[in-house]
N, C-alpha and C. Protein backbone atom coordinates (compact mmCIF):
# COMPACT_ATOMS: atom_id res chain seq x y z
N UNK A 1 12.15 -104.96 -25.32
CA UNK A 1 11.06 -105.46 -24.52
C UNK A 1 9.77 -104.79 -24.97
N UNK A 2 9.02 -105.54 -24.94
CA UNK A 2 7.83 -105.22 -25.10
C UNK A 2 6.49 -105.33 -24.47
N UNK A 3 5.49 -104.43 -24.31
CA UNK A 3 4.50 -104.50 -23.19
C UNK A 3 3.38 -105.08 -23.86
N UNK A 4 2.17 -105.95 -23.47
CA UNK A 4 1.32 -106.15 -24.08
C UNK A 4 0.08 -105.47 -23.99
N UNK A 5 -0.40 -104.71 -24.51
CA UNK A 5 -1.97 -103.98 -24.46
C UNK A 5 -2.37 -104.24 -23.51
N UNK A 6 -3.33 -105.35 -23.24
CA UNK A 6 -3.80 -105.48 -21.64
C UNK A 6 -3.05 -105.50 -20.44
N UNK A 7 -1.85 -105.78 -20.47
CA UNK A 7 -0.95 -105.61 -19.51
C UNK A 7 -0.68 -103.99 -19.32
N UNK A 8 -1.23 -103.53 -19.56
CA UNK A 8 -1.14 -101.21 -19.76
C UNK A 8 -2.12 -101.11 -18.48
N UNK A 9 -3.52 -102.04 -18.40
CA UNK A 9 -4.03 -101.46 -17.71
C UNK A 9 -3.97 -101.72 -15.93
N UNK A 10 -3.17 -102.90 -16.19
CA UNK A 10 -2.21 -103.03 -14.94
C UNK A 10 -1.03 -102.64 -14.34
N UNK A 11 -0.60 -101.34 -15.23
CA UNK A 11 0.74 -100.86 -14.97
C UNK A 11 0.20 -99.39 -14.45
N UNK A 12 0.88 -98.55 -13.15
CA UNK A 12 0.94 -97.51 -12.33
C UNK A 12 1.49 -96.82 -13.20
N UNK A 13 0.68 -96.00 -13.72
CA UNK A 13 1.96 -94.88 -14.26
C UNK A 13 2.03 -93.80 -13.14
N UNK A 14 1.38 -93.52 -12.20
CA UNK A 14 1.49 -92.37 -11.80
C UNK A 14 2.54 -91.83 -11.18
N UNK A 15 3.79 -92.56 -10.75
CA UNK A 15 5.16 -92.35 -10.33
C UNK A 15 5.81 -91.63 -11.57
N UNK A 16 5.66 -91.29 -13.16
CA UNK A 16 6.65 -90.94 -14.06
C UNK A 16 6.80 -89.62 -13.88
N UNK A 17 7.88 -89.32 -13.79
CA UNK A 17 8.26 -88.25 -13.12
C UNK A 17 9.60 -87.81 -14.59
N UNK A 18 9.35 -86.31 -14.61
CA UNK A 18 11.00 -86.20 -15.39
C UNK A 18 12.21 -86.20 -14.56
N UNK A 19 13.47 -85.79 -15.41
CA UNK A 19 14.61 -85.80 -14.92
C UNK A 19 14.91 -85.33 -13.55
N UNK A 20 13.98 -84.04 -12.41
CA UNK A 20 14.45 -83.30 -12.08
C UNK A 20 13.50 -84.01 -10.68
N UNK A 21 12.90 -84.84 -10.80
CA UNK A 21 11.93 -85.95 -9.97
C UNK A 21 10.55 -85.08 -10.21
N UNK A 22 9.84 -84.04 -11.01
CA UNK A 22 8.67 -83.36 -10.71
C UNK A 22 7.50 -84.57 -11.74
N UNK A 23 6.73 -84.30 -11.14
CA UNK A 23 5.41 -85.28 -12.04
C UNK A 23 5.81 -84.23 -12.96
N UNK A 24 5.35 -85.45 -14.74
CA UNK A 24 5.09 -85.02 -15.92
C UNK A 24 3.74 -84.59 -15.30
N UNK A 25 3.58 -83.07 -16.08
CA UNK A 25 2.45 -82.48 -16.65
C UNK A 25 1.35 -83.03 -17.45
N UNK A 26 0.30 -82.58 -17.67
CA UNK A 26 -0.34 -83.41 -18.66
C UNK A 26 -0.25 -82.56 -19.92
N UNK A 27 -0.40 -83.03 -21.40
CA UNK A 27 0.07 -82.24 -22.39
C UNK A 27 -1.06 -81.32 -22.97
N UNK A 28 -1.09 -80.12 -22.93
CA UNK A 28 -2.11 -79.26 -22.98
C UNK A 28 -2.87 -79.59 -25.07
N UNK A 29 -4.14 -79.48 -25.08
CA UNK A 29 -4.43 -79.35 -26.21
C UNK A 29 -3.56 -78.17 -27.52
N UNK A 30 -2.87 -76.99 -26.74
CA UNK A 30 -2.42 -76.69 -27.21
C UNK A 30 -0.67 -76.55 -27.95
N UNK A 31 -0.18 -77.63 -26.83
CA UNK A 31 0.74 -78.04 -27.25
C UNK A 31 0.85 -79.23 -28.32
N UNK A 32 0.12 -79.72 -28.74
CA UNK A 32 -0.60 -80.84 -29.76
C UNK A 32 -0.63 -80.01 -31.15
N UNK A 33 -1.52 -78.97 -30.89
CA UNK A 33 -1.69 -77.69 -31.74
C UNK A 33 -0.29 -76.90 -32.43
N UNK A 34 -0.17 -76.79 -31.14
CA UNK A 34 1.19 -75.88 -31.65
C UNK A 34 2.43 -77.11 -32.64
N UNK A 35 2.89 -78.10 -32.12
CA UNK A 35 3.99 -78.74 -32.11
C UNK A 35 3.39 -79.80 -33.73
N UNK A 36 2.25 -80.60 -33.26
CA UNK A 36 1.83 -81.25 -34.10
C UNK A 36 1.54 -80.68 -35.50
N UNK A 37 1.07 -79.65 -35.38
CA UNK A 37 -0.06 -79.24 -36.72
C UNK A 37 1.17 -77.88 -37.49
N UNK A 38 0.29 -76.82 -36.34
CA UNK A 38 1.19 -75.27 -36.84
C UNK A 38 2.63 -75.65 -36.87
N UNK A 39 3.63 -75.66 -36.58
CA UNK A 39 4.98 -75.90 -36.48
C UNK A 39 5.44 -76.74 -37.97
N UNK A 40 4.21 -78.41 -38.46
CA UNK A 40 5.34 -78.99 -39.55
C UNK A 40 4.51 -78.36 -40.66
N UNK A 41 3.11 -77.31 -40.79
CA UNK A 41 2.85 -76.44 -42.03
C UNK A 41 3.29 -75.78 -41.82
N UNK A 42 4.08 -75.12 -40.93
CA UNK A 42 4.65 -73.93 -41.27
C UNK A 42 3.95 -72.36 -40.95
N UNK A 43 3.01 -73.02 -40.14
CA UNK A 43 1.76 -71.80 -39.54
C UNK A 43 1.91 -70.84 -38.22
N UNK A 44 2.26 -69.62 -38.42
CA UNK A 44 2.15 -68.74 -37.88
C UNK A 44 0.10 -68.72 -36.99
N UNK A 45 0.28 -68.06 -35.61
CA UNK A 45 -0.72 -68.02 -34.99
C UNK A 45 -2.01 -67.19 -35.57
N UNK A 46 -1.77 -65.75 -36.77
CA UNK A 46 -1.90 -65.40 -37.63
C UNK A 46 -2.48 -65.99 -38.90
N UNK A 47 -1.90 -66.65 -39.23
CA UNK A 47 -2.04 -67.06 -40.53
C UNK A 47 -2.94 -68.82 -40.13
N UNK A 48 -2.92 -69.03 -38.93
CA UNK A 48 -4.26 -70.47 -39.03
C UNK A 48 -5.46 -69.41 -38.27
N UNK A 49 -5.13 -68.18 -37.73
CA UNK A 49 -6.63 -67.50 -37.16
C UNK A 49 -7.21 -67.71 -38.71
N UNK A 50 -6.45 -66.69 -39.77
CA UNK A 50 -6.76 -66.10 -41.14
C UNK A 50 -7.64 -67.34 -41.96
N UNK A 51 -6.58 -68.65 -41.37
CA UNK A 51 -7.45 -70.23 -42.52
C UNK A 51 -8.90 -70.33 -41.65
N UNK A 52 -8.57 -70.62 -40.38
CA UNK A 52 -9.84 -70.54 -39.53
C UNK A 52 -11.21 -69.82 -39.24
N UNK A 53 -10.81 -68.23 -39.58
CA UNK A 53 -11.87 -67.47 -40.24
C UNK A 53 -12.10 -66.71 -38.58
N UNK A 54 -11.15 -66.99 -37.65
CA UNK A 54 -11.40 -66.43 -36.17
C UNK A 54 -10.48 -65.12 -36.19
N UNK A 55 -10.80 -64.29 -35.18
CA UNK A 55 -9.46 -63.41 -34.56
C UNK A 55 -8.35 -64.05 -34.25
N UNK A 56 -7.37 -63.43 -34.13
CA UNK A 56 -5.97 -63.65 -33.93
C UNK A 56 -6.23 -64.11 -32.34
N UNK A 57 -6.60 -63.60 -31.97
CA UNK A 57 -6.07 -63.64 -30.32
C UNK A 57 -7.13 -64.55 -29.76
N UNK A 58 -7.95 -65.27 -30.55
CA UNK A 58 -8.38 -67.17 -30.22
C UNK A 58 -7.36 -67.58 -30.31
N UNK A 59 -6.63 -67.85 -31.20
CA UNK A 59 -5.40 -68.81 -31.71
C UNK A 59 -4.17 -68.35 -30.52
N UNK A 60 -4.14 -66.92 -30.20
CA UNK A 60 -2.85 -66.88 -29.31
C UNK A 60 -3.18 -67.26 -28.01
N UNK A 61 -3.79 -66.73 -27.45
CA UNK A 61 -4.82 -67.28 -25.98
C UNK A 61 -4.77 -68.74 -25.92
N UNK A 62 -5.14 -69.41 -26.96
CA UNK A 62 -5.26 -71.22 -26.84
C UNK A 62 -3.62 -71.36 -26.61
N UNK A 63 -3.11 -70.93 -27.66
CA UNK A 63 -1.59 -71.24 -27.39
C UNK A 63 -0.97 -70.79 -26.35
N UNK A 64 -1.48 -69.70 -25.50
CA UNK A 64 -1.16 -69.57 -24.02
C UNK A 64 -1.29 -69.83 -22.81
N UNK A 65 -2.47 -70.62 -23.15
CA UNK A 65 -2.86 -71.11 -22.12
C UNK A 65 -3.85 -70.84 -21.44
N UNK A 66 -4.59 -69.64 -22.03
CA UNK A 66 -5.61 -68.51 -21.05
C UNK A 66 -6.86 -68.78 -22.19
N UNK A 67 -6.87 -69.74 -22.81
CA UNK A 67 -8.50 -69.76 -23.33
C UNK A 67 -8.09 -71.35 -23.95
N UNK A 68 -9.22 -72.17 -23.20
CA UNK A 68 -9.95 -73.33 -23.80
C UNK A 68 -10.03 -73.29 -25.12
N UNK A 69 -10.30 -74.64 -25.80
CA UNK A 69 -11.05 -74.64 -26.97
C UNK A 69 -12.10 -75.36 -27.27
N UNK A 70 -13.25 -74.52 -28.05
CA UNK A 70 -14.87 -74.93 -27.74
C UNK A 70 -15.04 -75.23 -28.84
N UNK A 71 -16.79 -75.44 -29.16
CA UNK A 71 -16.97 -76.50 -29.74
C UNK A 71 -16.80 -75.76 -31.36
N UNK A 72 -17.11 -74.31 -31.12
CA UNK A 72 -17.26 -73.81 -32.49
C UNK A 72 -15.19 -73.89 -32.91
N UNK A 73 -14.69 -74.05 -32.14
CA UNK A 73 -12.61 -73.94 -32.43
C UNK A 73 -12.53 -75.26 -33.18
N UNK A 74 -13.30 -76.14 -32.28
CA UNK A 74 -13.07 -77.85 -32.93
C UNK A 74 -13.42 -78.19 -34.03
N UNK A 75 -14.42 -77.72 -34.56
CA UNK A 75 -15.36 -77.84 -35.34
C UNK A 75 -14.42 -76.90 -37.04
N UNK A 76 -13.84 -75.94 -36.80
CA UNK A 76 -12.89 -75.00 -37.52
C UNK A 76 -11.52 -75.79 -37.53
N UNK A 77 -10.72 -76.38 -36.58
CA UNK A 77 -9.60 -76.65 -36.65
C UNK A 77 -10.12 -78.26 -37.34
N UNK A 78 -10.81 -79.05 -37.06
CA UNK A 78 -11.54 -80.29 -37.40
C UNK A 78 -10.94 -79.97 -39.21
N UNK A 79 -12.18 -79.03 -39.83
CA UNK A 79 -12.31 -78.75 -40.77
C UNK A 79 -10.73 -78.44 -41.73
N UNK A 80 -10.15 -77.94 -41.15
CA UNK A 80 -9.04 -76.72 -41.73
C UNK A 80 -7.81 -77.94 -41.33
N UNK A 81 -7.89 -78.64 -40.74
CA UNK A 81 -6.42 -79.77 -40.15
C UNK A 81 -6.43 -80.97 -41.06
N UNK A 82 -7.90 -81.56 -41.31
CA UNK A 82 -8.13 -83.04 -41.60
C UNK A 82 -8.05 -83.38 -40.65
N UNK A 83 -9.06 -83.32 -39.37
CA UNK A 83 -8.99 -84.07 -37.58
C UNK A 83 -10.50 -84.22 -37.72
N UNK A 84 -10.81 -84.78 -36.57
CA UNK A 84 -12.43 -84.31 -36.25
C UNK A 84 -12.61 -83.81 -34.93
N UNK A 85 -13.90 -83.09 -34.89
CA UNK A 85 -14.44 -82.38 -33.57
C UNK A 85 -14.14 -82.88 -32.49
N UNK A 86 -14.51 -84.47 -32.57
CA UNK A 86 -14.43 -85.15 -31.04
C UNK A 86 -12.35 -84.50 -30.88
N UNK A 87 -11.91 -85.10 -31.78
CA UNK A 87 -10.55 -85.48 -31.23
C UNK A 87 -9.76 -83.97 -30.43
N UNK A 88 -10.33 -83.08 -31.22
CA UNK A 88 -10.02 -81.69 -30.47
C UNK A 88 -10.94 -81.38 -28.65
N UNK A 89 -11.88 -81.84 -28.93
CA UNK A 89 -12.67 -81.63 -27.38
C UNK A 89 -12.18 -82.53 -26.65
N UNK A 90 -12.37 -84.03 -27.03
CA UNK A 90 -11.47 -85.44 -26.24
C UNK A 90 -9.78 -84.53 -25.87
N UNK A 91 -9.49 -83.59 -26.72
CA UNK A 91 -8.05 -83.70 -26.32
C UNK A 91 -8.33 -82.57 -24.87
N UNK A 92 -9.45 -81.62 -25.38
CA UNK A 92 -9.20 -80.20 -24.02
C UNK A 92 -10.38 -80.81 -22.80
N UNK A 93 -10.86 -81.79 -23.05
CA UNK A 93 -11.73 -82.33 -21.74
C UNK A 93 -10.77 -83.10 -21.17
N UNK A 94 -9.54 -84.27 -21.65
CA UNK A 94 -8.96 -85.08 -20.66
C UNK A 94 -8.11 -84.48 -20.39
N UNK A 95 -7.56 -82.87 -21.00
CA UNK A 95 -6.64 -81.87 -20.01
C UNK A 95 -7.18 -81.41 -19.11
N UNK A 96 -8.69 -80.68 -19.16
CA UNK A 96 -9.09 -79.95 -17.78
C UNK A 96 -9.15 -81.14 -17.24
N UNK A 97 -9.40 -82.49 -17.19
CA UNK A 97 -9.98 -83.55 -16.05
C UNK A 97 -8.50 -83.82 -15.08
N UNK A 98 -7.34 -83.77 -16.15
CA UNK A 98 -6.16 -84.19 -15.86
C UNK A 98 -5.55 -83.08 -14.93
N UNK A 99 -5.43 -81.77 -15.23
CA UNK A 99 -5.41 -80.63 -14.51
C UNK A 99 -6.56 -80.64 -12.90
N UNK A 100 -7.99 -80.70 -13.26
CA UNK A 100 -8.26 -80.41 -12.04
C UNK A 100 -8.46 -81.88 -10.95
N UNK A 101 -8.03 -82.86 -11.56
CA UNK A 101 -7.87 -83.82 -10.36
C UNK A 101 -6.35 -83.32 -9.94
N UNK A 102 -5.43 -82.97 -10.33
CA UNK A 102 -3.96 -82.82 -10.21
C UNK A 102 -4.73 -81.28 -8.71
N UNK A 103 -5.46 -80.60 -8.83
CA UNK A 103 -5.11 -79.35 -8.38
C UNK A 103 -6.61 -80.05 -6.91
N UNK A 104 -7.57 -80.35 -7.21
CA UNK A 104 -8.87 -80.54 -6.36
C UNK A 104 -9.19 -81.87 -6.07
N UNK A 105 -8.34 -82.84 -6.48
CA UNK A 105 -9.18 -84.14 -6.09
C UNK A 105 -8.92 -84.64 -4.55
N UNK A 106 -8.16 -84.49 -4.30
CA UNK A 106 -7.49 -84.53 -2.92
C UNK A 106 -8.84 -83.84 -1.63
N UNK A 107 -8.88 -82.47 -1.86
CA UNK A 107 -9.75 -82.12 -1.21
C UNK A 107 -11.02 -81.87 -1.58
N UNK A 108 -11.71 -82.58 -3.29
CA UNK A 108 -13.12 -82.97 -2.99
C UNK A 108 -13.26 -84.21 -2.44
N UNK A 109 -12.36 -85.25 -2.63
CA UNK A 109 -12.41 -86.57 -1.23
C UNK A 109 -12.50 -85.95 0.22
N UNK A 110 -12.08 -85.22 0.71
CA UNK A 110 -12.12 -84.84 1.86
C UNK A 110 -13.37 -84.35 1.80
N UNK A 111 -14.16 -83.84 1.57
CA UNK A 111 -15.46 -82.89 1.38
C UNK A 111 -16.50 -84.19 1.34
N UNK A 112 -16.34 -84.99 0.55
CA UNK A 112 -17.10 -85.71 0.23
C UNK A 112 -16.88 -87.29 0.69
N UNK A 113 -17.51 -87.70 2.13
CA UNK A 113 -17.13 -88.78 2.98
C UNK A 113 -18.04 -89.87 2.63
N UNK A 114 -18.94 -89.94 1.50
CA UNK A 114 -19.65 -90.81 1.32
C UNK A 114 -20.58 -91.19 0.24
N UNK A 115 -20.68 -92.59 -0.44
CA UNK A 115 -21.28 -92.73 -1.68
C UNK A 115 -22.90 -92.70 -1.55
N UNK A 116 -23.70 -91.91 -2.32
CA UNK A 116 -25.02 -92.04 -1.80
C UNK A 116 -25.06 -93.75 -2.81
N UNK A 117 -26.51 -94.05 -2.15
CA UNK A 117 -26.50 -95.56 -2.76
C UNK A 117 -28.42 -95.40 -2.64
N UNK A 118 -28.70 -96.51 -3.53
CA UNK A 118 -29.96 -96.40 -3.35
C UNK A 118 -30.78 -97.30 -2.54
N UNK A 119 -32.04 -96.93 -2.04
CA UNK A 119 -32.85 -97.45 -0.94
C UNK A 119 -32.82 -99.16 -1.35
């Protein structure tokens, strides 16, 4: 079976849930990083700081989870991958958006009871 493109934007995904019933996560920029790139060269966290020209502990931090990646990371991994800038920021802007509606959207609707509109 097959779905048709415009028919995507009529389909709910928000019920997909894994095996155990918990919502899928959204996939962190650095799991893209890690799995996609470092993992089939063969790159130690080390050895893409070293191609990248950064400290070690940019590259481990991203891969942990405890540091973003900005514009000067995108711009280096862009360069050093064959990617471009956008596709590294597009990937860590629709994680924080995906993350903080998952954690705050709920109660900035509550906060916020009304659309301003103009005169």
């Amino acid at each position: 079976m097959s779905i048709k493109r415009e028919a995507l934007r009529e389909i709910d995904f928000s019920e997909v849930v894994d095996p155990r019933g918990a919502a899928i996560p959204p996939t962190s920029p650095a799991d893209i990083l890690l799995h996609e790139y470092m993992e089939p060269l063969g790159l130690s966290a080390n050895a893409l700081a070293g191609a990248l020209r950064v400290p070690a502990n940019r590259i481990t931090n991203i891969l942990k989870g405890r540091r973003s990646n900005t514009v000067d990371t995108a711009l280096r991994l862009a360069r050093c991958l064959g990617t471009t800038p956008p596709y590294w920021m597009n990937l860590q802007s629709g994680y924080d958006l995906e993350v903080t509606m998952a954690e705050k959207d709920a109660a900035i609707a509550g906060e916020i009871s009304r659309r301003v509109t103009a005169p």
